[in-house]
N, C-alpha and C. Protein backbone atom coordinates (compact mmCIF):
# COMPACT_ATOMS: atom_id res chain seq x y z
N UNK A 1 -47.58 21.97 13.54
CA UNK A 1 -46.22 21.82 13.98
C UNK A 1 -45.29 21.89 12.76
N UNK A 2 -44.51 22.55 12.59
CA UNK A 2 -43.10 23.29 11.72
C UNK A 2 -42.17 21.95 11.93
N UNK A 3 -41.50 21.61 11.10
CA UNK A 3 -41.11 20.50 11.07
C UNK A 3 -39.35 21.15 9.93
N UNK A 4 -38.77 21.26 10.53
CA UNK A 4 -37.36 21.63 10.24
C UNK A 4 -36.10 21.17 9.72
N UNK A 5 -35.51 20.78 8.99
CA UNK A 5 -34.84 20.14 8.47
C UNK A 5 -33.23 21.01 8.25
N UNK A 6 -32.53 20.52 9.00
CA UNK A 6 -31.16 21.30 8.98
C UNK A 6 -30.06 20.73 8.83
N UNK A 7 -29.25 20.32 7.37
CA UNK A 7 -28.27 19.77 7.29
C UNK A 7 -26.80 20.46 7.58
N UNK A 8 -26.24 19.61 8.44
CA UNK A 8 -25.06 20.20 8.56
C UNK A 8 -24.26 20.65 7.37
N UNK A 9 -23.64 21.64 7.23
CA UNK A 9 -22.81 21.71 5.94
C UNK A 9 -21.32 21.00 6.45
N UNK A 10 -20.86 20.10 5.38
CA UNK A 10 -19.97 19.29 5.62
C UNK A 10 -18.64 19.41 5.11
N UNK A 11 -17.50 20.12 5.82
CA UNK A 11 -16.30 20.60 5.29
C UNK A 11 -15.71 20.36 4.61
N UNK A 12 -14.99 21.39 3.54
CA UNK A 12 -13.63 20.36 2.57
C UNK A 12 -12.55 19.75 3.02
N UNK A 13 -11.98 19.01 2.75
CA UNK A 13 -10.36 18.81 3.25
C UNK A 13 -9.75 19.63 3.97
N UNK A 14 -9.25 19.83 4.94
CA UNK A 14 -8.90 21.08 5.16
C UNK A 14 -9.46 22.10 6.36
N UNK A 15 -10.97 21.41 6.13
CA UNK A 15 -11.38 22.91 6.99
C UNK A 15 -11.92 22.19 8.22
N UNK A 16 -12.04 23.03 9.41
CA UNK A 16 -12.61 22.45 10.59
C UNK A 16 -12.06 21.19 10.96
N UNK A 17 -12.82 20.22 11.39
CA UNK A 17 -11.86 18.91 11.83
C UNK A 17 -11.45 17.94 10.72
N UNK A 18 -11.52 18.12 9.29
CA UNK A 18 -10.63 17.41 8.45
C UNK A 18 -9.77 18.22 8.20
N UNK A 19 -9.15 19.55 8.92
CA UNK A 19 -8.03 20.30 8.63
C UNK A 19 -7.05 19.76 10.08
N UNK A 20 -6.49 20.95 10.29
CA UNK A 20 -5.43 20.91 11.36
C UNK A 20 -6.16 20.66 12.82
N UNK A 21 -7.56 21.07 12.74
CA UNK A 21 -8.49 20.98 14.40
C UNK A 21 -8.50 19.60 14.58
N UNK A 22 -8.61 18.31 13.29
CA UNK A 22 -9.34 17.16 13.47
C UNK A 22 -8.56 16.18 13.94
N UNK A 23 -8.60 15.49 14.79
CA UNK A 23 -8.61 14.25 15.59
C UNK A 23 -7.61 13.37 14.48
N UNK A 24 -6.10 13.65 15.49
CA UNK A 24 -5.25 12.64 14.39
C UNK A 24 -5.38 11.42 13.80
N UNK A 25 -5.74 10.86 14.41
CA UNK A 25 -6.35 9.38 13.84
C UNK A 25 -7.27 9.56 12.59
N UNK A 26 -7.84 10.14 12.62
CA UNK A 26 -9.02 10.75 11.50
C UNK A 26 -8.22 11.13 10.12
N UNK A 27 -7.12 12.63 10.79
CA UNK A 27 -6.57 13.07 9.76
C UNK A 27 -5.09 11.89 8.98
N UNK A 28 -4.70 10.88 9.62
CA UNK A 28 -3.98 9.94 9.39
C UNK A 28 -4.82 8.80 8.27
N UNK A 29 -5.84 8.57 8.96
CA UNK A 29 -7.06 7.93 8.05
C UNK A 29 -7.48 8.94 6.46
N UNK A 30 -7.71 9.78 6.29
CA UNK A 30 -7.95 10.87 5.48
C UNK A 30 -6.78 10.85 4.15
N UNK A 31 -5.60 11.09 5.00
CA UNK A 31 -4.49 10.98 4.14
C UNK A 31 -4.18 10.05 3.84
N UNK A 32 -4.31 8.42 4.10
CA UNK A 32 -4.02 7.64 3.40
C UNK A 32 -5.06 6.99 2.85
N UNK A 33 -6.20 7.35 2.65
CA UNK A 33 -7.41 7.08 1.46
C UNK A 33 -7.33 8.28 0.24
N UNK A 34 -6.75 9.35 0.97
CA UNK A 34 -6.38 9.99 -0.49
C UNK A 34 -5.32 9.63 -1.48
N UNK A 35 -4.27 8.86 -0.49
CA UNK A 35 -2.68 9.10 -0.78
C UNK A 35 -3.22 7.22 -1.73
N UNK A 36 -4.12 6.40 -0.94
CA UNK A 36 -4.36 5.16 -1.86
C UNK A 36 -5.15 5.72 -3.48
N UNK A 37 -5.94 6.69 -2.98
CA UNK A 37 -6.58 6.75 -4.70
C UNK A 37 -5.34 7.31 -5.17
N UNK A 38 -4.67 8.12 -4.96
CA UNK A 38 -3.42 8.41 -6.19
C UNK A 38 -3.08 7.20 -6.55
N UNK A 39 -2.53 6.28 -5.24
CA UNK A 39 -1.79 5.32 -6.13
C UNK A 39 -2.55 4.45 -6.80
N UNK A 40 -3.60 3.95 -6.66
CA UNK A 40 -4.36 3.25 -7.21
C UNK A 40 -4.68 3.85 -8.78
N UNK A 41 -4.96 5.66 -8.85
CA UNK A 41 -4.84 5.89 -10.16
C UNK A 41 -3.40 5.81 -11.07
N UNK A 42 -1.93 5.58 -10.30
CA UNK A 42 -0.78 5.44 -11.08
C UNK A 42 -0.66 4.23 -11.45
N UNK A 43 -1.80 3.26 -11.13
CA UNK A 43 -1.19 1.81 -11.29
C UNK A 43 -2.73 1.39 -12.39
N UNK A 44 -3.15 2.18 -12.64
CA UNK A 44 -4.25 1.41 -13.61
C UNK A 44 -3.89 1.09 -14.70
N UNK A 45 -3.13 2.28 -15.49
CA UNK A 45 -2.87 1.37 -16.68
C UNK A 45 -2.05 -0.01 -16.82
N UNK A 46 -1.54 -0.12 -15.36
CA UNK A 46 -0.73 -1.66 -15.27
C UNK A 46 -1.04 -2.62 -15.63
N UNK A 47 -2.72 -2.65 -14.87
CA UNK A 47 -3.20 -3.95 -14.59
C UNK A 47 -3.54 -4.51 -13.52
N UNK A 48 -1.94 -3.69 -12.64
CA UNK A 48 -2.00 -4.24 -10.92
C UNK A 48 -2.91 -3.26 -10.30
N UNK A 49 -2.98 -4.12 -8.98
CA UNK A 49 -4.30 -3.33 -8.13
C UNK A 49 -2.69 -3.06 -7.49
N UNK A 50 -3.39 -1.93 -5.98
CA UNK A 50 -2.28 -1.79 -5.08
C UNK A 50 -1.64 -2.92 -4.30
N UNK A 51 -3.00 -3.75 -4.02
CA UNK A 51 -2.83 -5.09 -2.93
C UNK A 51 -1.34 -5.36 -4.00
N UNK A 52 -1.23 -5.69 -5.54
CA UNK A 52 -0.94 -6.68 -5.80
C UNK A 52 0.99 -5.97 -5.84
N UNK A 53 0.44 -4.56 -6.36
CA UNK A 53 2.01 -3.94 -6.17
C UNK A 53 2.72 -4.15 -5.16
N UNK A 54 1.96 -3.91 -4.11
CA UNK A 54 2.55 -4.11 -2.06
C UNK A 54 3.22 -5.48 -2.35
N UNK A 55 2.53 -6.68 -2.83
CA UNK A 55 2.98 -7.71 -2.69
C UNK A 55 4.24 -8.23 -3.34
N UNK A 56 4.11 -7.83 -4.81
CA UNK A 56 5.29 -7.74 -5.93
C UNK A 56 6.29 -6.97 -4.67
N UNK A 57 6.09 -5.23 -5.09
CA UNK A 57 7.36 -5.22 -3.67
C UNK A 57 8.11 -6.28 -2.71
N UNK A 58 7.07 -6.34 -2.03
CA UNK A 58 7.89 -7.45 -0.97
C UNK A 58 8.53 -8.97 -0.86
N UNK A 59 8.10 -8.91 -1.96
CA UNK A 59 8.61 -10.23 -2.97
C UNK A 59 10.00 -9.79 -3.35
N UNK A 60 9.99 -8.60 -4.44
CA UNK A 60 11.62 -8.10 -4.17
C UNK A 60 12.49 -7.69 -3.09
N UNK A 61 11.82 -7.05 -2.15
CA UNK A 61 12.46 -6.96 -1.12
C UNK A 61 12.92 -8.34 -0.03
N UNK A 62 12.00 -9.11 -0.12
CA UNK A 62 12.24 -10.28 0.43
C UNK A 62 12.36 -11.97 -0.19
N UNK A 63 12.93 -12.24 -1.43
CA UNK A 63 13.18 -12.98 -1.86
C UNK A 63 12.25 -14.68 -1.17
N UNK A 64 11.93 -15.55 -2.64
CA UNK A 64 11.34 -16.77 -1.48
C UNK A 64 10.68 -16.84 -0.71
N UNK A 65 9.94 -15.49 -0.15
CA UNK A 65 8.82 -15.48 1.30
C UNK A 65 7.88 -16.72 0.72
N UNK A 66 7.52 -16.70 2.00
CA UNK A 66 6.38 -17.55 2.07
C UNK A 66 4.51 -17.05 1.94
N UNK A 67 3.64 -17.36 1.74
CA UNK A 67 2.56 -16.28 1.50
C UNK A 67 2.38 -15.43 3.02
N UNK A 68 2.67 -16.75 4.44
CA UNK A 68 2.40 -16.08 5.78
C UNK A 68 3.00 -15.01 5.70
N UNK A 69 4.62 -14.65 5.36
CA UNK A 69 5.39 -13.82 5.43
C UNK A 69 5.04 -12.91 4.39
N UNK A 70 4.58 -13.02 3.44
CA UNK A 70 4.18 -11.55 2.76
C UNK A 70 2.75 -11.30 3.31
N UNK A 71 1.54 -11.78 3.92
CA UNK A 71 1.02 -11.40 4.62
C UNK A 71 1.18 -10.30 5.74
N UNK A 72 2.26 -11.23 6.63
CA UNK A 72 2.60 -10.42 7.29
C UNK A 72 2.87 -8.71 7.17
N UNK A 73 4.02 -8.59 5.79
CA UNK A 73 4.66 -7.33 5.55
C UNK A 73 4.43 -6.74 4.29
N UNK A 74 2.93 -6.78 3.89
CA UNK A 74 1.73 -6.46 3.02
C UNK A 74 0.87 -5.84 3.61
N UNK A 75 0.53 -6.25 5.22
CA UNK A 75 -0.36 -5.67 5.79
C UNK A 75 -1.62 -6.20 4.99
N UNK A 76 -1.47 -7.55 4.67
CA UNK A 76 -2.83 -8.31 3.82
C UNK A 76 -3.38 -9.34 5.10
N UNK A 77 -4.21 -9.72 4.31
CA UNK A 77 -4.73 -11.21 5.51
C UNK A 77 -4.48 -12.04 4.74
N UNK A 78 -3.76 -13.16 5.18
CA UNK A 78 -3.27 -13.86 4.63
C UNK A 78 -4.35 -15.07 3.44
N UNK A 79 -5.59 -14.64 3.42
CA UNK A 79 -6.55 -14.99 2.78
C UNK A 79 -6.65 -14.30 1.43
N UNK A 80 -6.10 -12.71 1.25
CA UNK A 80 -6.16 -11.95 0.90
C UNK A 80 -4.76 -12.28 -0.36
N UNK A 81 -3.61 -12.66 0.53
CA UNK A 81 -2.71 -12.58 -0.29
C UNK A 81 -2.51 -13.72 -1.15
N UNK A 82 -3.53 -14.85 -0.65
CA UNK A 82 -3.26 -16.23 -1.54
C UNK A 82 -4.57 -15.87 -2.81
N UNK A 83 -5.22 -15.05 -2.73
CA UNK A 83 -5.70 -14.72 -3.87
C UNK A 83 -4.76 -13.99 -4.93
N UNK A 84 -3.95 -12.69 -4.04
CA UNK A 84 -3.16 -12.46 -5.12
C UNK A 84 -2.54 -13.36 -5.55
N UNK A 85 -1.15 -13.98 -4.86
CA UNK A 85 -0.42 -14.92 -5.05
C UNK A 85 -1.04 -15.63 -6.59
N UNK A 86 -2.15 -16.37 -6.84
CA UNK A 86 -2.82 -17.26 -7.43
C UNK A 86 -2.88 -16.54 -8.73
N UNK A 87 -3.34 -15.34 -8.77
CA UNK A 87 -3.84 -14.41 -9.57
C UNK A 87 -2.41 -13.69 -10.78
N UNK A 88 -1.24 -13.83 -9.57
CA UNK A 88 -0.28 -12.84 -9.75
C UNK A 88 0.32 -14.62 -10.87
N UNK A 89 0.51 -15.52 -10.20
CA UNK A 89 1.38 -16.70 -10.84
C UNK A 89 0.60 -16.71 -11.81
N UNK A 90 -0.97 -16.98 -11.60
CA UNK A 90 -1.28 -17.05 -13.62
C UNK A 90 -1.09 -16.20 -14.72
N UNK A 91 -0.72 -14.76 -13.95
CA UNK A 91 -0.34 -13.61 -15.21
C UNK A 91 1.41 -13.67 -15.62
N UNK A 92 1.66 -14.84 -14.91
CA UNK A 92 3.20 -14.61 -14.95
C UNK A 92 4.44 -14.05 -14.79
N UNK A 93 4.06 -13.15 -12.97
CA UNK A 93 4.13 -12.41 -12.43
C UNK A 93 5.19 -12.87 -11.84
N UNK A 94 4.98 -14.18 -10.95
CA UNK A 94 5.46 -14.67 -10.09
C UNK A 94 5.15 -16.29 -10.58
N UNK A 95 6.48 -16.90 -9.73
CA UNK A 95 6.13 -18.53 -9.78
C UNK A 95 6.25 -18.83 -8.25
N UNK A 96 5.68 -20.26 -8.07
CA UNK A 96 6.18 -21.13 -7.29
C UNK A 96 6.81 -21.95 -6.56
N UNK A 97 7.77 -22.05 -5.78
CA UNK A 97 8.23 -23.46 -5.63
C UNK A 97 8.29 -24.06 -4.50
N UNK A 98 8.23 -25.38 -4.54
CA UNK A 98 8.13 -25.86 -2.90
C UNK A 98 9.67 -25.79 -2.04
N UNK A 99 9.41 -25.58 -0.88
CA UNK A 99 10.71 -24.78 -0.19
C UNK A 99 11.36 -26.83 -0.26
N UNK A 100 13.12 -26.24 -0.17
CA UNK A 100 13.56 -27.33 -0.41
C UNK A 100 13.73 -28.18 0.65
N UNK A 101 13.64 -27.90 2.09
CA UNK A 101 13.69 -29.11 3.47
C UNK A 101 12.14 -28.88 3.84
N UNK A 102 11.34 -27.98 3.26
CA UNK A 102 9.86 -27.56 4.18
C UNK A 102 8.95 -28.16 2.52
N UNK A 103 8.89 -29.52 2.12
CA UNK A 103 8.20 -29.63 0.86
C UNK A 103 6.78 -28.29 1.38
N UNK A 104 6.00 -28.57 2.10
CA UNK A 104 4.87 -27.89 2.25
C UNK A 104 4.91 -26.76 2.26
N UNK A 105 6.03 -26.11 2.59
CA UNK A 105 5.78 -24.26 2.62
C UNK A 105 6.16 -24.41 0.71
N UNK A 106 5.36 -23.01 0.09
CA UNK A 106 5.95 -22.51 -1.15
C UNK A 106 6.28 -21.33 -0.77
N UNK A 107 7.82 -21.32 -2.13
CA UNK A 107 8.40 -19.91 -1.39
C UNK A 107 7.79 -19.71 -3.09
N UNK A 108 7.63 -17.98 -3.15
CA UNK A 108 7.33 -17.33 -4.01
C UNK A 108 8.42 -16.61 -4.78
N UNK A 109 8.72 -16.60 -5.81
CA UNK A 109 9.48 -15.64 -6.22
C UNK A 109 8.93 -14.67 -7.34
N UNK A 110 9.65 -13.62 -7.96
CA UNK A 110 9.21 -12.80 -9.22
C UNK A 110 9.88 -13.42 -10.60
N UNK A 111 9.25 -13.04 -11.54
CA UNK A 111 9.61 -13.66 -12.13
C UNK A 111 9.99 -12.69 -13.17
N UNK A 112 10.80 -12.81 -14.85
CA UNK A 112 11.54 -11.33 -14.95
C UNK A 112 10.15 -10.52 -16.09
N UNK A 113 9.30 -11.26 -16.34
CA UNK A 113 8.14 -10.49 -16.45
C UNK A 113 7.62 -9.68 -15.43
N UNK A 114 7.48 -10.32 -14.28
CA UNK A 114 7.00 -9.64 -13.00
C UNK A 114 7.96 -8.29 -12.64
N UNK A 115 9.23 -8.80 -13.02
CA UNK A 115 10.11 -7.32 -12.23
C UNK A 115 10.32 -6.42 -13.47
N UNK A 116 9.86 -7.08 -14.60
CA UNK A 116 9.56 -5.79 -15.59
C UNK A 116 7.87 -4.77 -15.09
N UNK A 117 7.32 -5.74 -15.03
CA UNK A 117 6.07 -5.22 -14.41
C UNK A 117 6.11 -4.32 -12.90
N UNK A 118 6.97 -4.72 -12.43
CA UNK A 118 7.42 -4.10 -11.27
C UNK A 118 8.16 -2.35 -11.29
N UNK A 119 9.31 -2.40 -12.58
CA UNK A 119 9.78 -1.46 -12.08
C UNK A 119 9.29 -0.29 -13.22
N UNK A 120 8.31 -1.05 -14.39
CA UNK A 120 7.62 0.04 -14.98
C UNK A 120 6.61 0.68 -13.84
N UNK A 121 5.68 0.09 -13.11
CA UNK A 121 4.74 0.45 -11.90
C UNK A 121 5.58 1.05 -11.28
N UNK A 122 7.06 0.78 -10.90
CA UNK A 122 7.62 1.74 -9.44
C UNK A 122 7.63 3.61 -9.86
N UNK A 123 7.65 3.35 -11.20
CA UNK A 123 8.07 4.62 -11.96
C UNK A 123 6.44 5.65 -11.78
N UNK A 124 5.52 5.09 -12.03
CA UNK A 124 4.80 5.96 -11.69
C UNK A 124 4.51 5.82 -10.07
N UNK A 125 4.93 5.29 -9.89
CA UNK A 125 4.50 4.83 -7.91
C UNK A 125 5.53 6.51 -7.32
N UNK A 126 6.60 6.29 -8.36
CA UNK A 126 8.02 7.08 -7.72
C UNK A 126 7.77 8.73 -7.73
N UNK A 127 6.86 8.86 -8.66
CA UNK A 127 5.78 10.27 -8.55
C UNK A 127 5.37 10.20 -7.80
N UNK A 128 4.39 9.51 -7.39
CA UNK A 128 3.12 9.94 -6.56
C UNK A 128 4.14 10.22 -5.23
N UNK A 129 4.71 9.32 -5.04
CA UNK A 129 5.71 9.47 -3.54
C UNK A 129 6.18 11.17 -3.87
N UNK A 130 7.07 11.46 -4.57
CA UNK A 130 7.84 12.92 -4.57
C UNK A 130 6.68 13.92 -5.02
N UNK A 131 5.59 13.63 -4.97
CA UNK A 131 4.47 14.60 -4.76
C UNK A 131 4.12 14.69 -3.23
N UNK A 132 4.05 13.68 -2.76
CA UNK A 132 3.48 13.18 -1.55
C UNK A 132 4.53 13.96 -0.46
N UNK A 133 5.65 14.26 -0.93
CA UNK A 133 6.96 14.91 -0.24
C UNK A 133 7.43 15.83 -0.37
N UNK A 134 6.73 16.48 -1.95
CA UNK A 134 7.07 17.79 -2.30
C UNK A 134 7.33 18.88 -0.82
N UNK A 135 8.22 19.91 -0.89
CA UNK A 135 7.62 21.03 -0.51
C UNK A 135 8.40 20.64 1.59
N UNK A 136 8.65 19.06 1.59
CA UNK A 136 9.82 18.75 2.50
C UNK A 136 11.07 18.69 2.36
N UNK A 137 11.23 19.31 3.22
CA UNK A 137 13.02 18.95 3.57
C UNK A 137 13.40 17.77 3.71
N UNK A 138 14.30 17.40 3.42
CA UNK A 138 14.91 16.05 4.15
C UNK A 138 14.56 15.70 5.31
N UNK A 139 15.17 16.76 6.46
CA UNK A 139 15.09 16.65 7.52
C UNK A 139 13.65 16.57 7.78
N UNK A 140 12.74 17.10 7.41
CA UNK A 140 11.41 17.19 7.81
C UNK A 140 11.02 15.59 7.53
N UNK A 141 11.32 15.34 6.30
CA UNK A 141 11.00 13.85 5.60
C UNK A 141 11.24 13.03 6.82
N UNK A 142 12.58 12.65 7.16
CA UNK A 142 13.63 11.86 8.22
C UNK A 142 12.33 12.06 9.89
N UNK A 143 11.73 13.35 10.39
CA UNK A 143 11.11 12.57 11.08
C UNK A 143 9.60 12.62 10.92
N UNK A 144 9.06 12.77 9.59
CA UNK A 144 7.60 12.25 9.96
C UNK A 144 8.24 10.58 9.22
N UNK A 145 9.03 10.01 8.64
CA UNK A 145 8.94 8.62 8.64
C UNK A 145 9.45 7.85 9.73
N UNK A 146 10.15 8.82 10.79
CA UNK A 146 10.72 8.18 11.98
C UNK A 146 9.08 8.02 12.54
N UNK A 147 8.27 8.99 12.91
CA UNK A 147 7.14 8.88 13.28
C UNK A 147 6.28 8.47 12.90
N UNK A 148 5.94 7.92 11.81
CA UNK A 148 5.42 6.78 11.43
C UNK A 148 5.69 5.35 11.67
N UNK A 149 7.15 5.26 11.51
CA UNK A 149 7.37 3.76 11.92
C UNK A 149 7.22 3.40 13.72
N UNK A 150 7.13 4.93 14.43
CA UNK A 150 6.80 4.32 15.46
C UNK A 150 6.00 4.18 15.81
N UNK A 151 4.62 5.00 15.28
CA UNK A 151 3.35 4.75 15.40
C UNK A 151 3.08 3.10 15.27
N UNK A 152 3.75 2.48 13.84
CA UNK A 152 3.61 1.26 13.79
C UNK A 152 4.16 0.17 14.60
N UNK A 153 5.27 0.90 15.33
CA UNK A 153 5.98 -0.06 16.38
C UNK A 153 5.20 -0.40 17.61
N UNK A 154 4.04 0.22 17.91
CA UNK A 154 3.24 0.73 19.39
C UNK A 154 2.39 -0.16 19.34
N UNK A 155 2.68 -1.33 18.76
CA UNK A 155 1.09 -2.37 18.74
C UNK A 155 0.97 -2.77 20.32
C-alpha cells in the first residue's frame, strides 16, 4: 500500500483567501497582526510595548482615568492594564493618586517624562499610520474609519 503525502501549498498575503476571496473577518484579523508587528517594530527602540503605548495614549486623551476606564478604552483586561499601570509608574511614566471624594479609586496621570516618552513614540507611531494610509484619499480614509467604528459599535 502507497502511502501519499500531499501538502497543501499555503498562499502569500494576497493570494486566494488571504487576498480579496478570503473571509472578512480573517482578512480584518490578517491586517491587524501585520499592522501590530509594524507597530510593535516602531516602538522598540522606546522601551514601550504596544499594550503600554495604547495605555500612555489614553491617559492623554483621558486625563485621571481610572485603571477600569483605561481598561475599558485600551481594549486591555483590566488585569492586563494594572500590570502596565505598575510597570509604567516605576519607569516614571506615570504617577498615582488617590481620587479626591473616591480615596479608593486611583486616578492615573502622565507624567512629563512619560509625555516626553509619549510624543517621541507618537513620531514613529505617526509613520507607520501614513504608511498604513498611503495611496488613500481622504475621502476613502473618512469611510473605511466610519466603518470601522461601526463594526465596533455592533457589540
Amino acid at each position: 500500500m502507497e502511502i501519499t503525502t500531499h501538502l497543501a501549498k499555503v498562499p502569500a498575503v494576497g493570494e486566494g483567501k488571504r487576498g480579496e476571496l478570503g473571509h472578512i473577518g480573517y482578512l480584518l484579523r490578517q491586517a491587524q497582526t501585520a499592522h501590530r508587528q509594524r507597530m510593535e517594530q516602531a516602538l522598540a527602540e522606546s522601551g514601550l510595548t504596544l499594550p503600554q503605548f495604547m495605555v500612555l495614549t489614553m491617559l492623554m486623551a483621558y486625563p485621571r482615568a481610572s485603571g477600569a476606564d483605561l481598561a475599558r478604552v485600551s481594549l486591555l483586561t483590566p488585569q492586563t492594564v494594572s500590570v502596565i499601570v505598575t510597570n509604567l509608574e516605576r519607569s516614571g511614566a506615570i504617577e498615582r493618586h488617590a481620587h479626591a471624594v473616591h480615596g479608593r479609586i486611583q486616578q492615573i496621570a502622565v507624567t512629563a517624562s512619560g509625555k516626553q516618552l509619549l510624543a517621541s513614540c507618537r513620531n514613529k507611531v505617526k509613520r507607520v499610520e501614513d504608511e498604513l494610509l498611503s495611496g488613500l484619499s481622504a475621502a476613502e480614509e473618512k469611510i473605511i474609519r466610519r466603518w470601522l467604528v461601526r463594526i465596533a459599535d455592533t457589540q
